[in-house]
PDB file of N, CA and C in Angstrom:
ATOM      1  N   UNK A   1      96.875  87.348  77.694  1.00  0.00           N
ATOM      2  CA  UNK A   1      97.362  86.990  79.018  1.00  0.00           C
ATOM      3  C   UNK A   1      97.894  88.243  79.715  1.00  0.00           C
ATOM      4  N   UNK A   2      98.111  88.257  81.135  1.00  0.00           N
ATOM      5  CA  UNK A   2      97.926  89.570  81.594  1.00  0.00           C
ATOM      6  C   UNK A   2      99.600  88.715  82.331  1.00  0.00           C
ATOM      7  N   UNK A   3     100.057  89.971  82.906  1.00  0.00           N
ATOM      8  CA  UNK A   3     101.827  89.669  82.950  1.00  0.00           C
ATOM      9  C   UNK A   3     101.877  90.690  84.623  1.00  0.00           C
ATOM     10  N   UNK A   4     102.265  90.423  85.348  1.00  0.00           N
ATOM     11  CA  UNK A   4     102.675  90.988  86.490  1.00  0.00           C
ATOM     12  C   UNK A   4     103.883  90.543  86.918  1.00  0.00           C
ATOM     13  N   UNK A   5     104.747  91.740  87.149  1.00  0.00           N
ATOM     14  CA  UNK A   5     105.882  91.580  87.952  1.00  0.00           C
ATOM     15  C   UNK A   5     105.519  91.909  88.968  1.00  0.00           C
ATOM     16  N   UNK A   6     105.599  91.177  89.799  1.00  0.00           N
ATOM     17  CA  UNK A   6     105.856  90.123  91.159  1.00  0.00           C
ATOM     18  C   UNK A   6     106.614  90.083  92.352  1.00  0.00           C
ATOM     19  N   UNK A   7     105.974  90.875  93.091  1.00  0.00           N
ATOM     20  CA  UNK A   7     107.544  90.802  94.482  1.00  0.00           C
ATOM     21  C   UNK A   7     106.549  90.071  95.791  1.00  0.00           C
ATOM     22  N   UNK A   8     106.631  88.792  96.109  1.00  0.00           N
ATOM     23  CA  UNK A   8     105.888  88.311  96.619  1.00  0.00           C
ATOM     24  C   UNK A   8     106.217  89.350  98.403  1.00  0.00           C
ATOM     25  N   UNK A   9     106.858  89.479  98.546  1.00  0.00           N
ATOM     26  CA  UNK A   9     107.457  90.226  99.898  1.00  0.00           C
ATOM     27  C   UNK A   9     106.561  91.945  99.958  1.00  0.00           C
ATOM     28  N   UNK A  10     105.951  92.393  98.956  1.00  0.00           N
ATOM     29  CA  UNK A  10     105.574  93.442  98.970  1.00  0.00           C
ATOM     30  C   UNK A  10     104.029  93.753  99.092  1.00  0.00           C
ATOM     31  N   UNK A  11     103.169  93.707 100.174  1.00  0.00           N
ATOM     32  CA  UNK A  11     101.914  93.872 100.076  1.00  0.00           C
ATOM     33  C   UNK A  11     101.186  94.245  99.265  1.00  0.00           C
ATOM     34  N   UNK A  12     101.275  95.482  98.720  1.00  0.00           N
ATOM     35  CA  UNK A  12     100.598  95.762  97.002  1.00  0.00           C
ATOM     36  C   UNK A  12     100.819  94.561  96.218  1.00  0.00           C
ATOM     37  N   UNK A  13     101.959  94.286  95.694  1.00  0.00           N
ATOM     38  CA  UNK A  13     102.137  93.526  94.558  1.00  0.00           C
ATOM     39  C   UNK A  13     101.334  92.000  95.359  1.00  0.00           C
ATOM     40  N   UNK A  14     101.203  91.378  96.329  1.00  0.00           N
ATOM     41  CA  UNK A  14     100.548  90.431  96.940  1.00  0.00           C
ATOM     42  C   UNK A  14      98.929  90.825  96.486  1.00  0.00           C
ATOM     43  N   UNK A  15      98.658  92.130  97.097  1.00  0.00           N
ATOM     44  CA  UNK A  15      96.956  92.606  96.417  1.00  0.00           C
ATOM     45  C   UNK A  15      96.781  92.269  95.184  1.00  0.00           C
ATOM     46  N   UNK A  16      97.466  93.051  94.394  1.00  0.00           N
ATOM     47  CA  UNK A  16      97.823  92.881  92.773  1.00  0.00           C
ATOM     48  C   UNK A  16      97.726  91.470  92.524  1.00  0.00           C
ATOM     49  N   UNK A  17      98.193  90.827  92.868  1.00  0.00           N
ATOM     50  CA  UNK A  17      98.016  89.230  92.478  1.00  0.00           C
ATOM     51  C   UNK A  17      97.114  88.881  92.644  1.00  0.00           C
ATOM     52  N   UNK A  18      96.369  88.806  93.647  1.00  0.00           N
ATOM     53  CA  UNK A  18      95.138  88.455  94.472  1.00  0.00           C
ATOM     54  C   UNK A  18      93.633  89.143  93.983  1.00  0.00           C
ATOM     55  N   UNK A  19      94.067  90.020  93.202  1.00  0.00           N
ATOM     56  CA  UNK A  19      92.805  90.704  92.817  1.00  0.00           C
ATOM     57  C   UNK A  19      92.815  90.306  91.112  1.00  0.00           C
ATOM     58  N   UNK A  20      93.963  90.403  90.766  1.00  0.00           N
ATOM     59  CA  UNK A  20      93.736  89.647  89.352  1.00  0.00           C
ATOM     60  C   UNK A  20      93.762  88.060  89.064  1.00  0.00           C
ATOM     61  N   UNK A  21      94.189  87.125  90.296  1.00  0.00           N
ATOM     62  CA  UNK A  21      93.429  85.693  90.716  1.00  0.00           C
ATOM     63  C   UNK A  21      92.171  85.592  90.719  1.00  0.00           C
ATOM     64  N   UNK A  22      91.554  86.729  91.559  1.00  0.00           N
ATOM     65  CA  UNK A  22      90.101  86.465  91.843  1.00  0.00           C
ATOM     66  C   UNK A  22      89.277  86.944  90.710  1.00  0.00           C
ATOM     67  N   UNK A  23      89.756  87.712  89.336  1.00  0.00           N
ATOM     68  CA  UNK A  23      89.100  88.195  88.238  1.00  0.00           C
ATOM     69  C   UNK A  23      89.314  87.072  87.092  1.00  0.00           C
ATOM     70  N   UNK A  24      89.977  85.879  87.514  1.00  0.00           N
ATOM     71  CA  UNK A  24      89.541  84.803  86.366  1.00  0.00           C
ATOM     72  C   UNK A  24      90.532  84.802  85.350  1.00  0.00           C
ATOM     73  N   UNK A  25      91.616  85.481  85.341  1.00  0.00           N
ATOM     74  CA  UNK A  25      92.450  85.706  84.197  1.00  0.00           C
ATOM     75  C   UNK A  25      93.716  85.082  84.222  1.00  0.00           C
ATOM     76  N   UNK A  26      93.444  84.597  82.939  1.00  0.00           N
ATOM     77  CA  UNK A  26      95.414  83.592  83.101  1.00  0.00           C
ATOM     78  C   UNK A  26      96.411  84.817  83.278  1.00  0.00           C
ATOM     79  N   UNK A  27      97.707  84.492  84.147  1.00  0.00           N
ATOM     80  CA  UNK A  27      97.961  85.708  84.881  1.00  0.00           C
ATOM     81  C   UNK A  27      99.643  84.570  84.658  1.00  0.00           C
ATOM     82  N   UNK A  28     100.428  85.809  84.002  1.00  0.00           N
ATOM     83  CA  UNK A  28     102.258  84.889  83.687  1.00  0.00           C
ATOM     84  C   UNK A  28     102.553  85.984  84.869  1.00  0.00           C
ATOM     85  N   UNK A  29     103.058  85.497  85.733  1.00  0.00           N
ATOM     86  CA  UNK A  29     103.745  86.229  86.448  1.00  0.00           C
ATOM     87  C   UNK A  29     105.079  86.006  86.700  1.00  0.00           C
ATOM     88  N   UNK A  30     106.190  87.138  87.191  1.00  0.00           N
ATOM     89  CA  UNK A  30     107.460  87.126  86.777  1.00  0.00           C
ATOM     90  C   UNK A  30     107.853  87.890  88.112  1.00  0.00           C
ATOM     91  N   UNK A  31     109.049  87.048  88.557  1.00  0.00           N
ATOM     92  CA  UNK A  31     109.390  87.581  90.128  1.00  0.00           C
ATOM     93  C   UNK A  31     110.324  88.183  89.300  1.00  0.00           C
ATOM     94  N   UNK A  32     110.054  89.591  89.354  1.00  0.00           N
ATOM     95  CA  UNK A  32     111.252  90.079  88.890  1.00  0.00           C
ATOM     96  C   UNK A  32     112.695  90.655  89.572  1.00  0.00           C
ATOM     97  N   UNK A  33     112.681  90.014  90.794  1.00  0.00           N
ATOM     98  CA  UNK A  33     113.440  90.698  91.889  1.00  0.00           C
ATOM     99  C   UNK A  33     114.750  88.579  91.407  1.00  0.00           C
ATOM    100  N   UNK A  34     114.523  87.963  91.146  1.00  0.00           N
ATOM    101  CA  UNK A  34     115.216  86.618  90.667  1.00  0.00           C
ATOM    102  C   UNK A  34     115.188  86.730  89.066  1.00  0.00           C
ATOM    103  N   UNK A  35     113.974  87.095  88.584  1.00  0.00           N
ATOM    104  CA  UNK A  35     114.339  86.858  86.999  1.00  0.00           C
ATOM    105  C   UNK A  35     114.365  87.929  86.534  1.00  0.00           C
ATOM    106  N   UNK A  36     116.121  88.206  86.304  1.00  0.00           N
ATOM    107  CA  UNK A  36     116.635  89.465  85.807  1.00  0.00           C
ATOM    108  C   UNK A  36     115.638  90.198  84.360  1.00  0.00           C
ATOM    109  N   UNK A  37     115.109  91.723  84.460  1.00  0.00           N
ATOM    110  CA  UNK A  37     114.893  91.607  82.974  1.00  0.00           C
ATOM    111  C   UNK A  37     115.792  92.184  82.213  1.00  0.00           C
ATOM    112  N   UNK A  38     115.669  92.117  80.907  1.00  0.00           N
ATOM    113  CA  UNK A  38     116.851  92.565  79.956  1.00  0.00           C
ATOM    114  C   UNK A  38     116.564  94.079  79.653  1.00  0.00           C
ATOM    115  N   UNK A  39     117.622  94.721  78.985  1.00  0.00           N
ATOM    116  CA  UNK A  39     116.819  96.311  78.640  1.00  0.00           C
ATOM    117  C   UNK A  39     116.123  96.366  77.686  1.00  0.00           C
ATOM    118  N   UNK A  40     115.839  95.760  77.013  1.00  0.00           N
ATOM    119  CA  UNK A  40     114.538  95.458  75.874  1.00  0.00           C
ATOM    120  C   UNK A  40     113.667  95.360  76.764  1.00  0.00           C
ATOM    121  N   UNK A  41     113.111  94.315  77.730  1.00  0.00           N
ATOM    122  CA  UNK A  41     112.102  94.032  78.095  1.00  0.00           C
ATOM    123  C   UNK A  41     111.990  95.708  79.014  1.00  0.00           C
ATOM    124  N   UNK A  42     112.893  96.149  79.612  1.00  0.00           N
ATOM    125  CA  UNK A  42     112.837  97.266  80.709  1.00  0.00           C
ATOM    126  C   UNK A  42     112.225  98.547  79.917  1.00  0.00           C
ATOM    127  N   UNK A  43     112.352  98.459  79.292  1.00  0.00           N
ATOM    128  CA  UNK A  43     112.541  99.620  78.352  1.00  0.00           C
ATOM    129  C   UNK A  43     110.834  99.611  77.469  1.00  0.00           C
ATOM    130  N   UNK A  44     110.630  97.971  77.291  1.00  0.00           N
ATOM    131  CA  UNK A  44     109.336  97.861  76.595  1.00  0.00           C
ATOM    132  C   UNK A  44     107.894  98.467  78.156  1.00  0.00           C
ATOM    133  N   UNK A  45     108.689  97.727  78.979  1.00  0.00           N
ATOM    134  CA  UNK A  45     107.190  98.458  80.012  1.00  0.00           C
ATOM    135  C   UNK A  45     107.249  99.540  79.690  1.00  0.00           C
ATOM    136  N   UNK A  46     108.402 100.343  79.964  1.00  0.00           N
ATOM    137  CA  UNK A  46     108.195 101.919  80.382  1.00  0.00           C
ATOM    138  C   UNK A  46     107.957 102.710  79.036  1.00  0.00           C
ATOM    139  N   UNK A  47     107.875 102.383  77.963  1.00  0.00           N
ATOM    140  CA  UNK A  47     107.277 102.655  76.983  1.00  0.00           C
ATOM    141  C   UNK A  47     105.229 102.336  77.081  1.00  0.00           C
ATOM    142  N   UNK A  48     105.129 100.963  77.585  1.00  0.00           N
ATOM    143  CA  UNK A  48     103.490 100.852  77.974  1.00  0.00           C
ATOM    144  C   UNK A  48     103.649 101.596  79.222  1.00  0.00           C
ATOM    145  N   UNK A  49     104.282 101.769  80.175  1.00  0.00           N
ATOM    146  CA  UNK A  49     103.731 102.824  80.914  1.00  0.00           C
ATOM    147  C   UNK A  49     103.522 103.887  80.792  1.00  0.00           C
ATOM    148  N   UNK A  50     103.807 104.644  80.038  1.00  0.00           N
ATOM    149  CA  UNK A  50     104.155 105.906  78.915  1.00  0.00           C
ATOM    150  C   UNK A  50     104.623 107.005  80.479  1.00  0.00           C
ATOM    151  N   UNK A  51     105.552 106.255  80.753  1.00  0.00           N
ATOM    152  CA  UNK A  51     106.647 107.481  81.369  1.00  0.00           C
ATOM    153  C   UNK A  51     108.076 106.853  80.991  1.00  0.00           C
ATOM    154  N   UNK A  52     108.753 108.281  81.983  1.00  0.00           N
ATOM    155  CA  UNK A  52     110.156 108.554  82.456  1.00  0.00           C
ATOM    156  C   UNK A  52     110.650 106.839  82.963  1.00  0.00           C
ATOM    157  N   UNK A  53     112.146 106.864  82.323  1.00  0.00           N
ATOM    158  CA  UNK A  53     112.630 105.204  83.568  1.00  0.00           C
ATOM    159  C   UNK A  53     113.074 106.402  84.785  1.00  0.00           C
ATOM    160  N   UNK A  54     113.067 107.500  84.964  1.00  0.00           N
ATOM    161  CA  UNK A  54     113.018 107.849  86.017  1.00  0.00           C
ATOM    162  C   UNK A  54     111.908 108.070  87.095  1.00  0.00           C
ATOM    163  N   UNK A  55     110.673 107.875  86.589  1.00  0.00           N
ATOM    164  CA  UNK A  55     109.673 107.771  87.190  1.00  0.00           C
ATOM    165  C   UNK A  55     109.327 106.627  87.463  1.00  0.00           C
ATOM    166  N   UNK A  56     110.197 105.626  86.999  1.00  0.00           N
ATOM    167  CA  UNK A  56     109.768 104.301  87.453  1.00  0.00           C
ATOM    168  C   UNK A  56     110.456 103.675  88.572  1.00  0.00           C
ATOM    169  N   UNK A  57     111.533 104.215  88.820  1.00  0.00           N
ATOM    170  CA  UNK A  57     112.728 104.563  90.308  1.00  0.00           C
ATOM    171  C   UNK A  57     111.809 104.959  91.372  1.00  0.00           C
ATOM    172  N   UNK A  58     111.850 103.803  92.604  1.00  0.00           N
ATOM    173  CA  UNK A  58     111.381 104.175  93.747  1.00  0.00           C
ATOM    174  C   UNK A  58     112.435 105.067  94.679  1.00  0.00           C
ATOM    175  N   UNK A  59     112.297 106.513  94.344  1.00  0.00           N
ATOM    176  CA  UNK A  59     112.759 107.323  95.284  1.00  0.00           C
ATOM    177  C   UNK A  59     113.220 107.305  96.872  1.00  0.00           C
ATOM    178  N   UNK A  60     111.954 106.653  97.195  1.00  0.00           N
ATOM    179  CA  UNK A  60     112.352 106.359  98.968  1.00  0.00           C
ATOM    180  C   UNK A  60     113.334 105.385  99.408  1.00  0.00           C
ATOM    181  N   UNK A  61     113.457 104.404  98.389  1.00  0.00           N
ATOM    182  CA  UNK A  61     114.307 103.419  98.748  1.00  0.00           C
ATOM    183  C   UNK A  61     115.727 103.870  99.212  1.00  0.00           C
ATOM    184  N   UNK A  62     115.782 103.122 100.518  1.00  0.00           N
ATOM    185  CA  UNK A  62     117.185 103.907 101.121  1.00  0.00           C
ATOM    186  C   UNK A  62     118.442 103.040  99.957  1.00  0.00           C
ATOM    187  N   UNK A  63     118.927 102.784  99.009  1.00  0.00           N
ATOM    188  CA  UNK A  63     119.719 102.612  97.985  1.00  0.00           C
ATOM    189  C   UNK A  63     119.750 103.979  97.606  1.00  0.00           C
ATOM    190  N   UNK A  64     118.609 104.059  96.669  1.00  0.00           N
ATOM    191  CA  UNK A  64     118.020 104.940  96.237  1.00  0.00           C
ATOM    192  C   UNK A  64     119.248 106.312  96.886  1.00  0.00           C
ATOM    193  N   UNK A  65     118.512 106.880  97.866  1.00  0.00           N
ATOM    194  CA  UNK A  65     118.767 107.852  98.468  1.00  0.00           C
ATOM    195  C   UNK A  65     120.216 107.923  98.770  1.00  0.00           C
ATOM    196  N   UNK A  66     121.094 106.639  99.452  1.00  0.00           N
ATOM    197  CA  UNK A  66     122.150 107.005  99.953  1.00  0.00           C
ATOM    198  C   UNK A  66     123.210 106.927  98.760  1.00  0.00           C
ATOM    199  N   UNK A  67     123.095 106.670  97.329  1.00  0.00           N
ATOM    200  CA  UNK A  67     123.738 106.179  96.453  1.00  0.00           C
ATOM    201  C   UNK A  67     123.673 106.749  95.085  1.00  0.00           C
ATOM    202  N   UNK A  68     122.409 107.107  95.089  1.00  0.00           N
ATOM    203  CA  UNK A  68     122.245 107.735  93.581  1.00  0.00           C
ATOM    204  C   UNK A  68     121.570 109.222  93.697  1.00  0.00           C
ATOM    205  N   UNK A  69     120.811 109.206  94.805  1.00  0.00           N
ATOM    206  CA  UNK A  69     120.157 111.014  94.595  1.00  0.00           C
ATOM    207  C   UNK A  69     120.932 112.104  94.164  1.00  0.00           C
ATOM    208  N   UNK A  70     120.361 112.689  93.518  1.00  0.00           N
ATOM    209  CA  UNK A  70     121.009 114.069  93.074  1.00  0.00           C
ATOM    210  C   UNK A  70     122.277 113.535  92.279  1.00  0.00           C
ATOM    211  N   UNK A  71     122.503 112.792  91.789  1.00  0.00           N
ATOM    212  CA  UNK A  71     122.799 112.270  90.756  1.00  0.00           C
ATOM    213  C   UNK A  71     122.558 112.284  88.954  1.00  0.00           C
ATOM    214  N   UNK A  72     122.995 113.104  88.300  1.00  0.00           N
ATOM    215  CA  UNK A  72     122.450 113.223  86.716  1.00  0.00           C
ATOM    216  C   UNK A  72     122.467 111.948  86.172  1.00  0.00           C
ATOM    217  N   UNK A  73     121.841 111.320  86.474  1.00  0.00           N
ATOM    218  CA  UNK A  73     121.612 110.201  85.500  1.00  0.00           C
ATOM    219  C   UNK A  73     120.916 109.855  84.565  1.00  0.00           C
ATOM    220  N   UNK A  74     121.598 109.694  83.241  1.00  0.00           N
ATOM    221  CA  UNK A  74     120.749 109.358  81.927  1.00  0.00           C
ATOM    222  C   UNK A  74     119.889 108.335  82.115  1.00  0.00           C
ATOM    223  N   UNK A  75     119.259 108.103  80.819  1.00  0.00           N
ATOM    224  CA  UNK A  75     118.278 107.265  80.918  1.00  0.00           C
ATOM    225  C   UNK A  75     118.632 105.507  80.792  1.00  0.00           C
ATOM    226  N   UNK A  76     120.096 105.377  79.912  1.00  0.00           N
ATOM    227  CA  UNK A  76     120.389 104.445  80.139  1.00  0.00           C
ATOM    228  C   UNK A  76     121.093 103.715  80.864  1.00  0.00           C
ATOM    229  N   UNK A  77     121.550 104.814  82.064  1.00  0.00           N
ATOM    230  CA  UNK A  77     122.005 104.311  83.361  1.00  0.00           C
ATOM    231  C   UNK A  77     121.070 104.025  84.297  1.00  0.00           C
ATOM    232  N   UNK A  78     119.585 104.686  84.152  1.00  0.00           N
ATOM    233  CA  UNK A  78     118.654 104.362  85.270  1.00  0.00           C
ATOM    234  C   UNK A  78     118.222 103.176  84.877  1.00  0.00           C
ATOM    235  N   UNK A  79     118.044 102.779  83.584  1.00  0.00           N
ATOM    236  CA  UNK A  79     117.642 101.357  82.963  1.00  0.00           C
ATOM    237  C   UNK A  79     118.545 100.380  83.698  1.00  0.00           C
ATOM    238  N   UNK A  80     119.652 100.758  83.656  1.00  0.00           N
ATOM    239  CA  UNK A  80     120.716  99.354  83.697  1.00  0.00           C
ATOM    240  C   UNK A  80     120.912  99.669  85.274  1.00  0.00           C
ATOM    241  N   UNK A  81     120.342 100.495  86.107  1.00  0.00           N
ATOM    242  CA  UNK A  81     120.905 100.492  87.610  1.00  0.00           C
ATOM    243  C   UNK A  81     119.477  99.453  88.129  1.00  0.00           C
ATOM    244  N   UNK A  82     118.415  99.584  87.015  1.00  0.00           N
ATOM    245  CA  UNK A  82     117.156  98.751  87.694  1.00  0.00           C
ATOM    246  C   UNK A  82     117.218  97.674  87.516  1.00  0.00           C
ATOM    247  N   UNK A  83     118.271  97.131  86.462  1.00  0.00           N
ATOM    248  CA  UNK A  83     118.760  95.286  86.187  1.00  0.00           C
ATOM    249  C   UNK A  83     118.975  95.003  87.025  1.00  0.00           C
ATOM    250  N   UNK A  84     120.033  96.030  87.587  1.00  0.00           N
ATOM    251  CA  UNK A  84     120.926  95.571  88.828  1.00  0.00           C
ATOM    252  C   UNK A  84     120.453  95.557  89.846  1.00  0.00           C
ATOM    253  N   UNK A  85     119.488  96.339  90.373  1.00  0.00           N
ATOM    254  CA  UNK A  85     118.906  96.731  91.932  1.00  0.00           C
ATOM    255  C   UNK A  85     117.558  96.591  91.469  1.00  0.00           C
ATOM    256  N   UNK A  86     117.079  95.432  90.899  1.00  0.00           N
ATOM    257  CA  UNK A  86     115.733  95.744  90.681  1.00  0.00           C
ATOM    258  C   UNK A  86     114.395  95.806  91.505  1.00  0.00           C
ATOM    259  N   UNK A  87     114.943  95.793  92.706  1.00  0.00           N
ATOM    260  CA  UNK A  87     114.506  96.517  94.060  1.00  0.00           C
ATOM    261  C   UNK A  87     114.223  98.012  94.421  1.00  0.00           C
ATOM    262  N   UNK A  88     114.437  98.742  93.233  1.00  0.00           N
ATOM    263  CA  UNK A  88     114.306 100.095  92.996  1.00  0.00           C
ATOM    264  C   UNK A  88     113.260 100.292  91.798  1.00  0.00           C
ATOM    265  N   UNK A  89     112.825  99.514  91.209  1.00  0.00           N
ATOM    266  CA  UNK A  89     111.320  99.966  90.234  1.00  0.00           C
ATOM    267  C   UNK A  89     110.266  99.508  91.473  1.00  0.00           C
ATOM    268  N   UNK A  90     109.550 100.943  91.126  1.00  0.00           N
ATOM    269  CA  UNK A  90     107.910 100.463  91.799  1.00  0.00           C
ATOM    270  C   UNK A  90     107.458  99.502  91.097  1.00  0.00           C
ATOM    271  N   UNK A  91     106.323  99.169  92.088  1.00  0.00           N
ATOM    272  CA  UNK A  91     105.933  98.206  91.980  1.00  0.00           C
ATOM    273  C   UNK A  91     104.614  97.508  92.652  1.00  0.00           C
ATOM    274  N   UNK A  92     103.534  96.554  92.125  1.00  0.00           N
ATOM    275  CA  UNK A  92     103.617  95.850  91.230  1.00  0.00           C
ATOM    276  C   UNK A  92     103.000  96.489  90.161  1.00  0.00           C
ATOM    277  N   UNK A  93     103.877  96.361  88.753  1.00  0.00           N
ATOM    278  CA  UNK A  93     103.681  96.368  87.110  1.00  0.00           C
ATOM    279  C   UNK A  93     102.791  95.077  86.451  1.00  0.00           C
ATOM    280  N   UNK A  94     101.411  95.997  86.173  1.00  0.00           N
ATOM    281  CA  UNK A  94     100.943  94.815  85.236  1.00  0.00           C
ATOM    282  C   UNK A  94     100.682  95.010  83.928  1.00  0.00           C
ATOM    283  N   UNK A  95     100.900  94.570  82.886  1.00  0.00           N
ATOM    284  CA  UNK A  95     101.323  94.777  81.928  1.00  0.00           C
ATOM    285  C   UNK A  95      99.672  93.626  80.948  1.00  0.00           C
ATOM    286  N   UNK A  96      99.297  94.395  80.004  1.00  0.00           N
ATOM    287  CA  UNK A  96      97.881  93.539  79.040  1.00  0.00           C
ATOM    288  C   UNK A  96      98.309  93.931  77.743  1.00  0.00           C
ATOM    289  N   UNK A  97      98.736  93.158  77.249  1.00  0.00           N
ATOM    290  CA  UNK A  97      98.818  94.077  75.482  1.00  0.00           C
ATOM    291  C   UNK A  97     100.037  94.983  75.577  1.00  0.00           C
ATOM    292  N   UNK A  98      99.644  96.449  74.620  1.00  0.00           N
ATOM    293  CA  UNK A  98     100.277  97.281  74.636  1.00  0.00           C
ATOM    294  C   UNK A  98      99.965  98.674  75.972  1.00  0.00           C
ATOM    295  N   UNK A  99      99.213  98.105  76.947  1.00  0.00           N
ATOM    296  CA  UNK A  99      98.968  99.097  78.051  1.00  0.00           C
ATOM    297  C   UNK A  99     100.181  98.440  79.437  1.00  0.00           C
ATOM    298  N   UNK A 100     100.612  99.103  80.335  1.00  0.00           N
ATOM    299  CA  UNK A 100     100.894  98.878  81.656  1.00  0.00           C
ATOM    300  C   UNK A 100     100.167  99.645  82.734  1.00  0.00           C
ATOM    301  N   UNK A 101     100.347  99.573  83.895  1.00  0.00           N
ATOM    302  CA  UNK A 101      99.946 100.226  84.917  1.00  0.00           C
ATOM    303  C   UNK A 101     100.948 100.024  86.687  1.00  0.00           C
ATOM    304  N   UNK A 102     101.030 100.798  87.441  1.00  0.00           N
ATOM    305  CA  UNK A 102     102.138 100.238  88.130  1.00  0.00           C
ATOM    306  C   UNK A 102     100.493 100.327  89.261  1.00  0.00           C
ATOM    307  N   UNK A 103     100.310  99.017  89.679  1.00  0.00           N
ATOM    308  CA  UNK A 103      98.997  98.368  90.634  1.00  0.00           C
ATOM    309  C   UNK A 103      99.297  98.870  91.508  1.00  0.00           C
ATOM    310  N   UNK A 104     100.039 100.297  92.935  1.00  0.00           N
ATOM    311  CA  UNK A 104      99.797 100.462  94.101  1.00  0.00           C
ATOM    312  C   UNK A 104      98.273  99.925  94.243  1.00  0.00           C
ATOM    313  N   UNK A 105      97.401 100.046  93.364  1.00  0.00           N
ATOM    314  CA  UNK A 105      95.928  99.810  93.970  1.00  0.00           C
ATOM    315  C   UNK A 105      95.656  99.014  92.932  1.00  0.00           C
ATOM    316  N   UNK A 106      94.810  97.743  93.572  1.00  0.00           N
ATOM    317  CA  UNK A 106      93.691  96.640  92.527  1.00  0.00           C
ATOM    318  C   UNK A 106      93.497  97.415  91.480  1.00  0.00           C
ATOM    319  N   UNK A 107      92.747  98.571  92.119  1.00  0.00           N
ATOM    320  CA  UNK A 107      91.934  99.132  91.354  1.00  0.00           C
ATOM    321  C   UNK A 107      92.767  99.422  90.119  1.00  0.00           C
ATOM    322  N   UNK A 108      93.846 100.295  89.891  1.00  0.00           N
ATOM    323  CA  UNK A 108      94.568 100.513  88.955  1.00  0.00           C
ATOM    324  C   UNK A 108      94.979  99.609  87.633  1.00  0.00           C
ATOM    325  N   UNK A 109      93.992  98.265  87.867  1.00  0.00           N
ATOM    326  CA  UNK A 109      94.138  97.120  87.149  1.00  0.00           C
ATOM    327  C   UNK A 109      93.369  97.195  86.076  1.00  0.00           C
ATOM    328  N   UNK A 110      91.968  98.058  86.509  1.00  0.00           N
ATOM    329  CA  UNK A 110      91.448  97.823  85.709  1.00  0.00           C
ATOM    330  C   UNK A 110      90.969  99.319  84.574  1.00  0.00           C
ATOM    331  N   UNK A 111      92.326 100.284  84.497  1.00  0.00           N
ATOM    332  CA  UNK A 111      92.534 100.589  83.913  1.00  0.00           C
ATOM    333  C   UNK A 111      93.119  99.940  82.469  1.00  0.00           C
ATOM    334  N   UNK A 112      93.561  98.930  82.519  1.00  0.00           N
ATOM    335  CA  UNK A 112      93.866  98.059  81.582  1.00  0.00           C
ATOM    336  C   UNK A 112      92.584  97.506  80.574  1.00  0.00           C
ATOM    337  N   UNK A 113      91.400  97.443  81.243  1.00  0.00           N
ATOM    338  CA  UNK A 113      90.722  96.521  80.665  1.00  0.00           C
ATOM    339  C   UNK A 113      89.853  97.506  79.809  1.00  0.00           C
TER     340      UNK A 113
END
């Protein structure tokens, strides 16, 4: 089963849905902006994404910018600032197995397969 976190408000992640609807695949999806994740689960993407939890921080976000930039922050403060504001991980994350991918593009989906 293929797993997408979900921000229905965000055009990509809307594509992202819509392109892995139209590919036939049972699809668990998880608004993750209401269903808090835990740092196990946070921690398990960004391990399948095989980056930084700082690379998983949307930079532009004016939070982002007026609150934390230039800020030394460890890794388990960027984890636990994305529980909290989880309006600050890019996005949409789709997740198959042990691979992720963060979907700006359909296409990036099917790096998974």
């Amino acid at each position: 089963m293929i797993k997408i976190y979900h921000n229905p408000r965000c055009r990509k992640s809307r594509e992202a849905l819509n392109f892995l609807k139209s590919s036939g695949h049972n699809i668990d999806i998880v608004l993750y902006l209401t269903e808090k994740l835990t740092q196990a689960e946070l921690r398990e993407i960004i391990q399948k994404l095989k980056i930084t939890s700082e690379n998983l921080i949307r930079k532009e976000e004016t939070l982002w910018k007026t609150q934390f930039k230039g800020k030394n922050l460890v890794d388990s403060e960027l984890i636990n600032l994305m529980i909290q504001e989880p309006r600050l991980m890019q996005r949409p994350i789709v997740v198959l197995g042990d691979k992720a991918v963060i979907a700006r593009t359909a296409e990036a989906i099917n790096q998974l397969f």
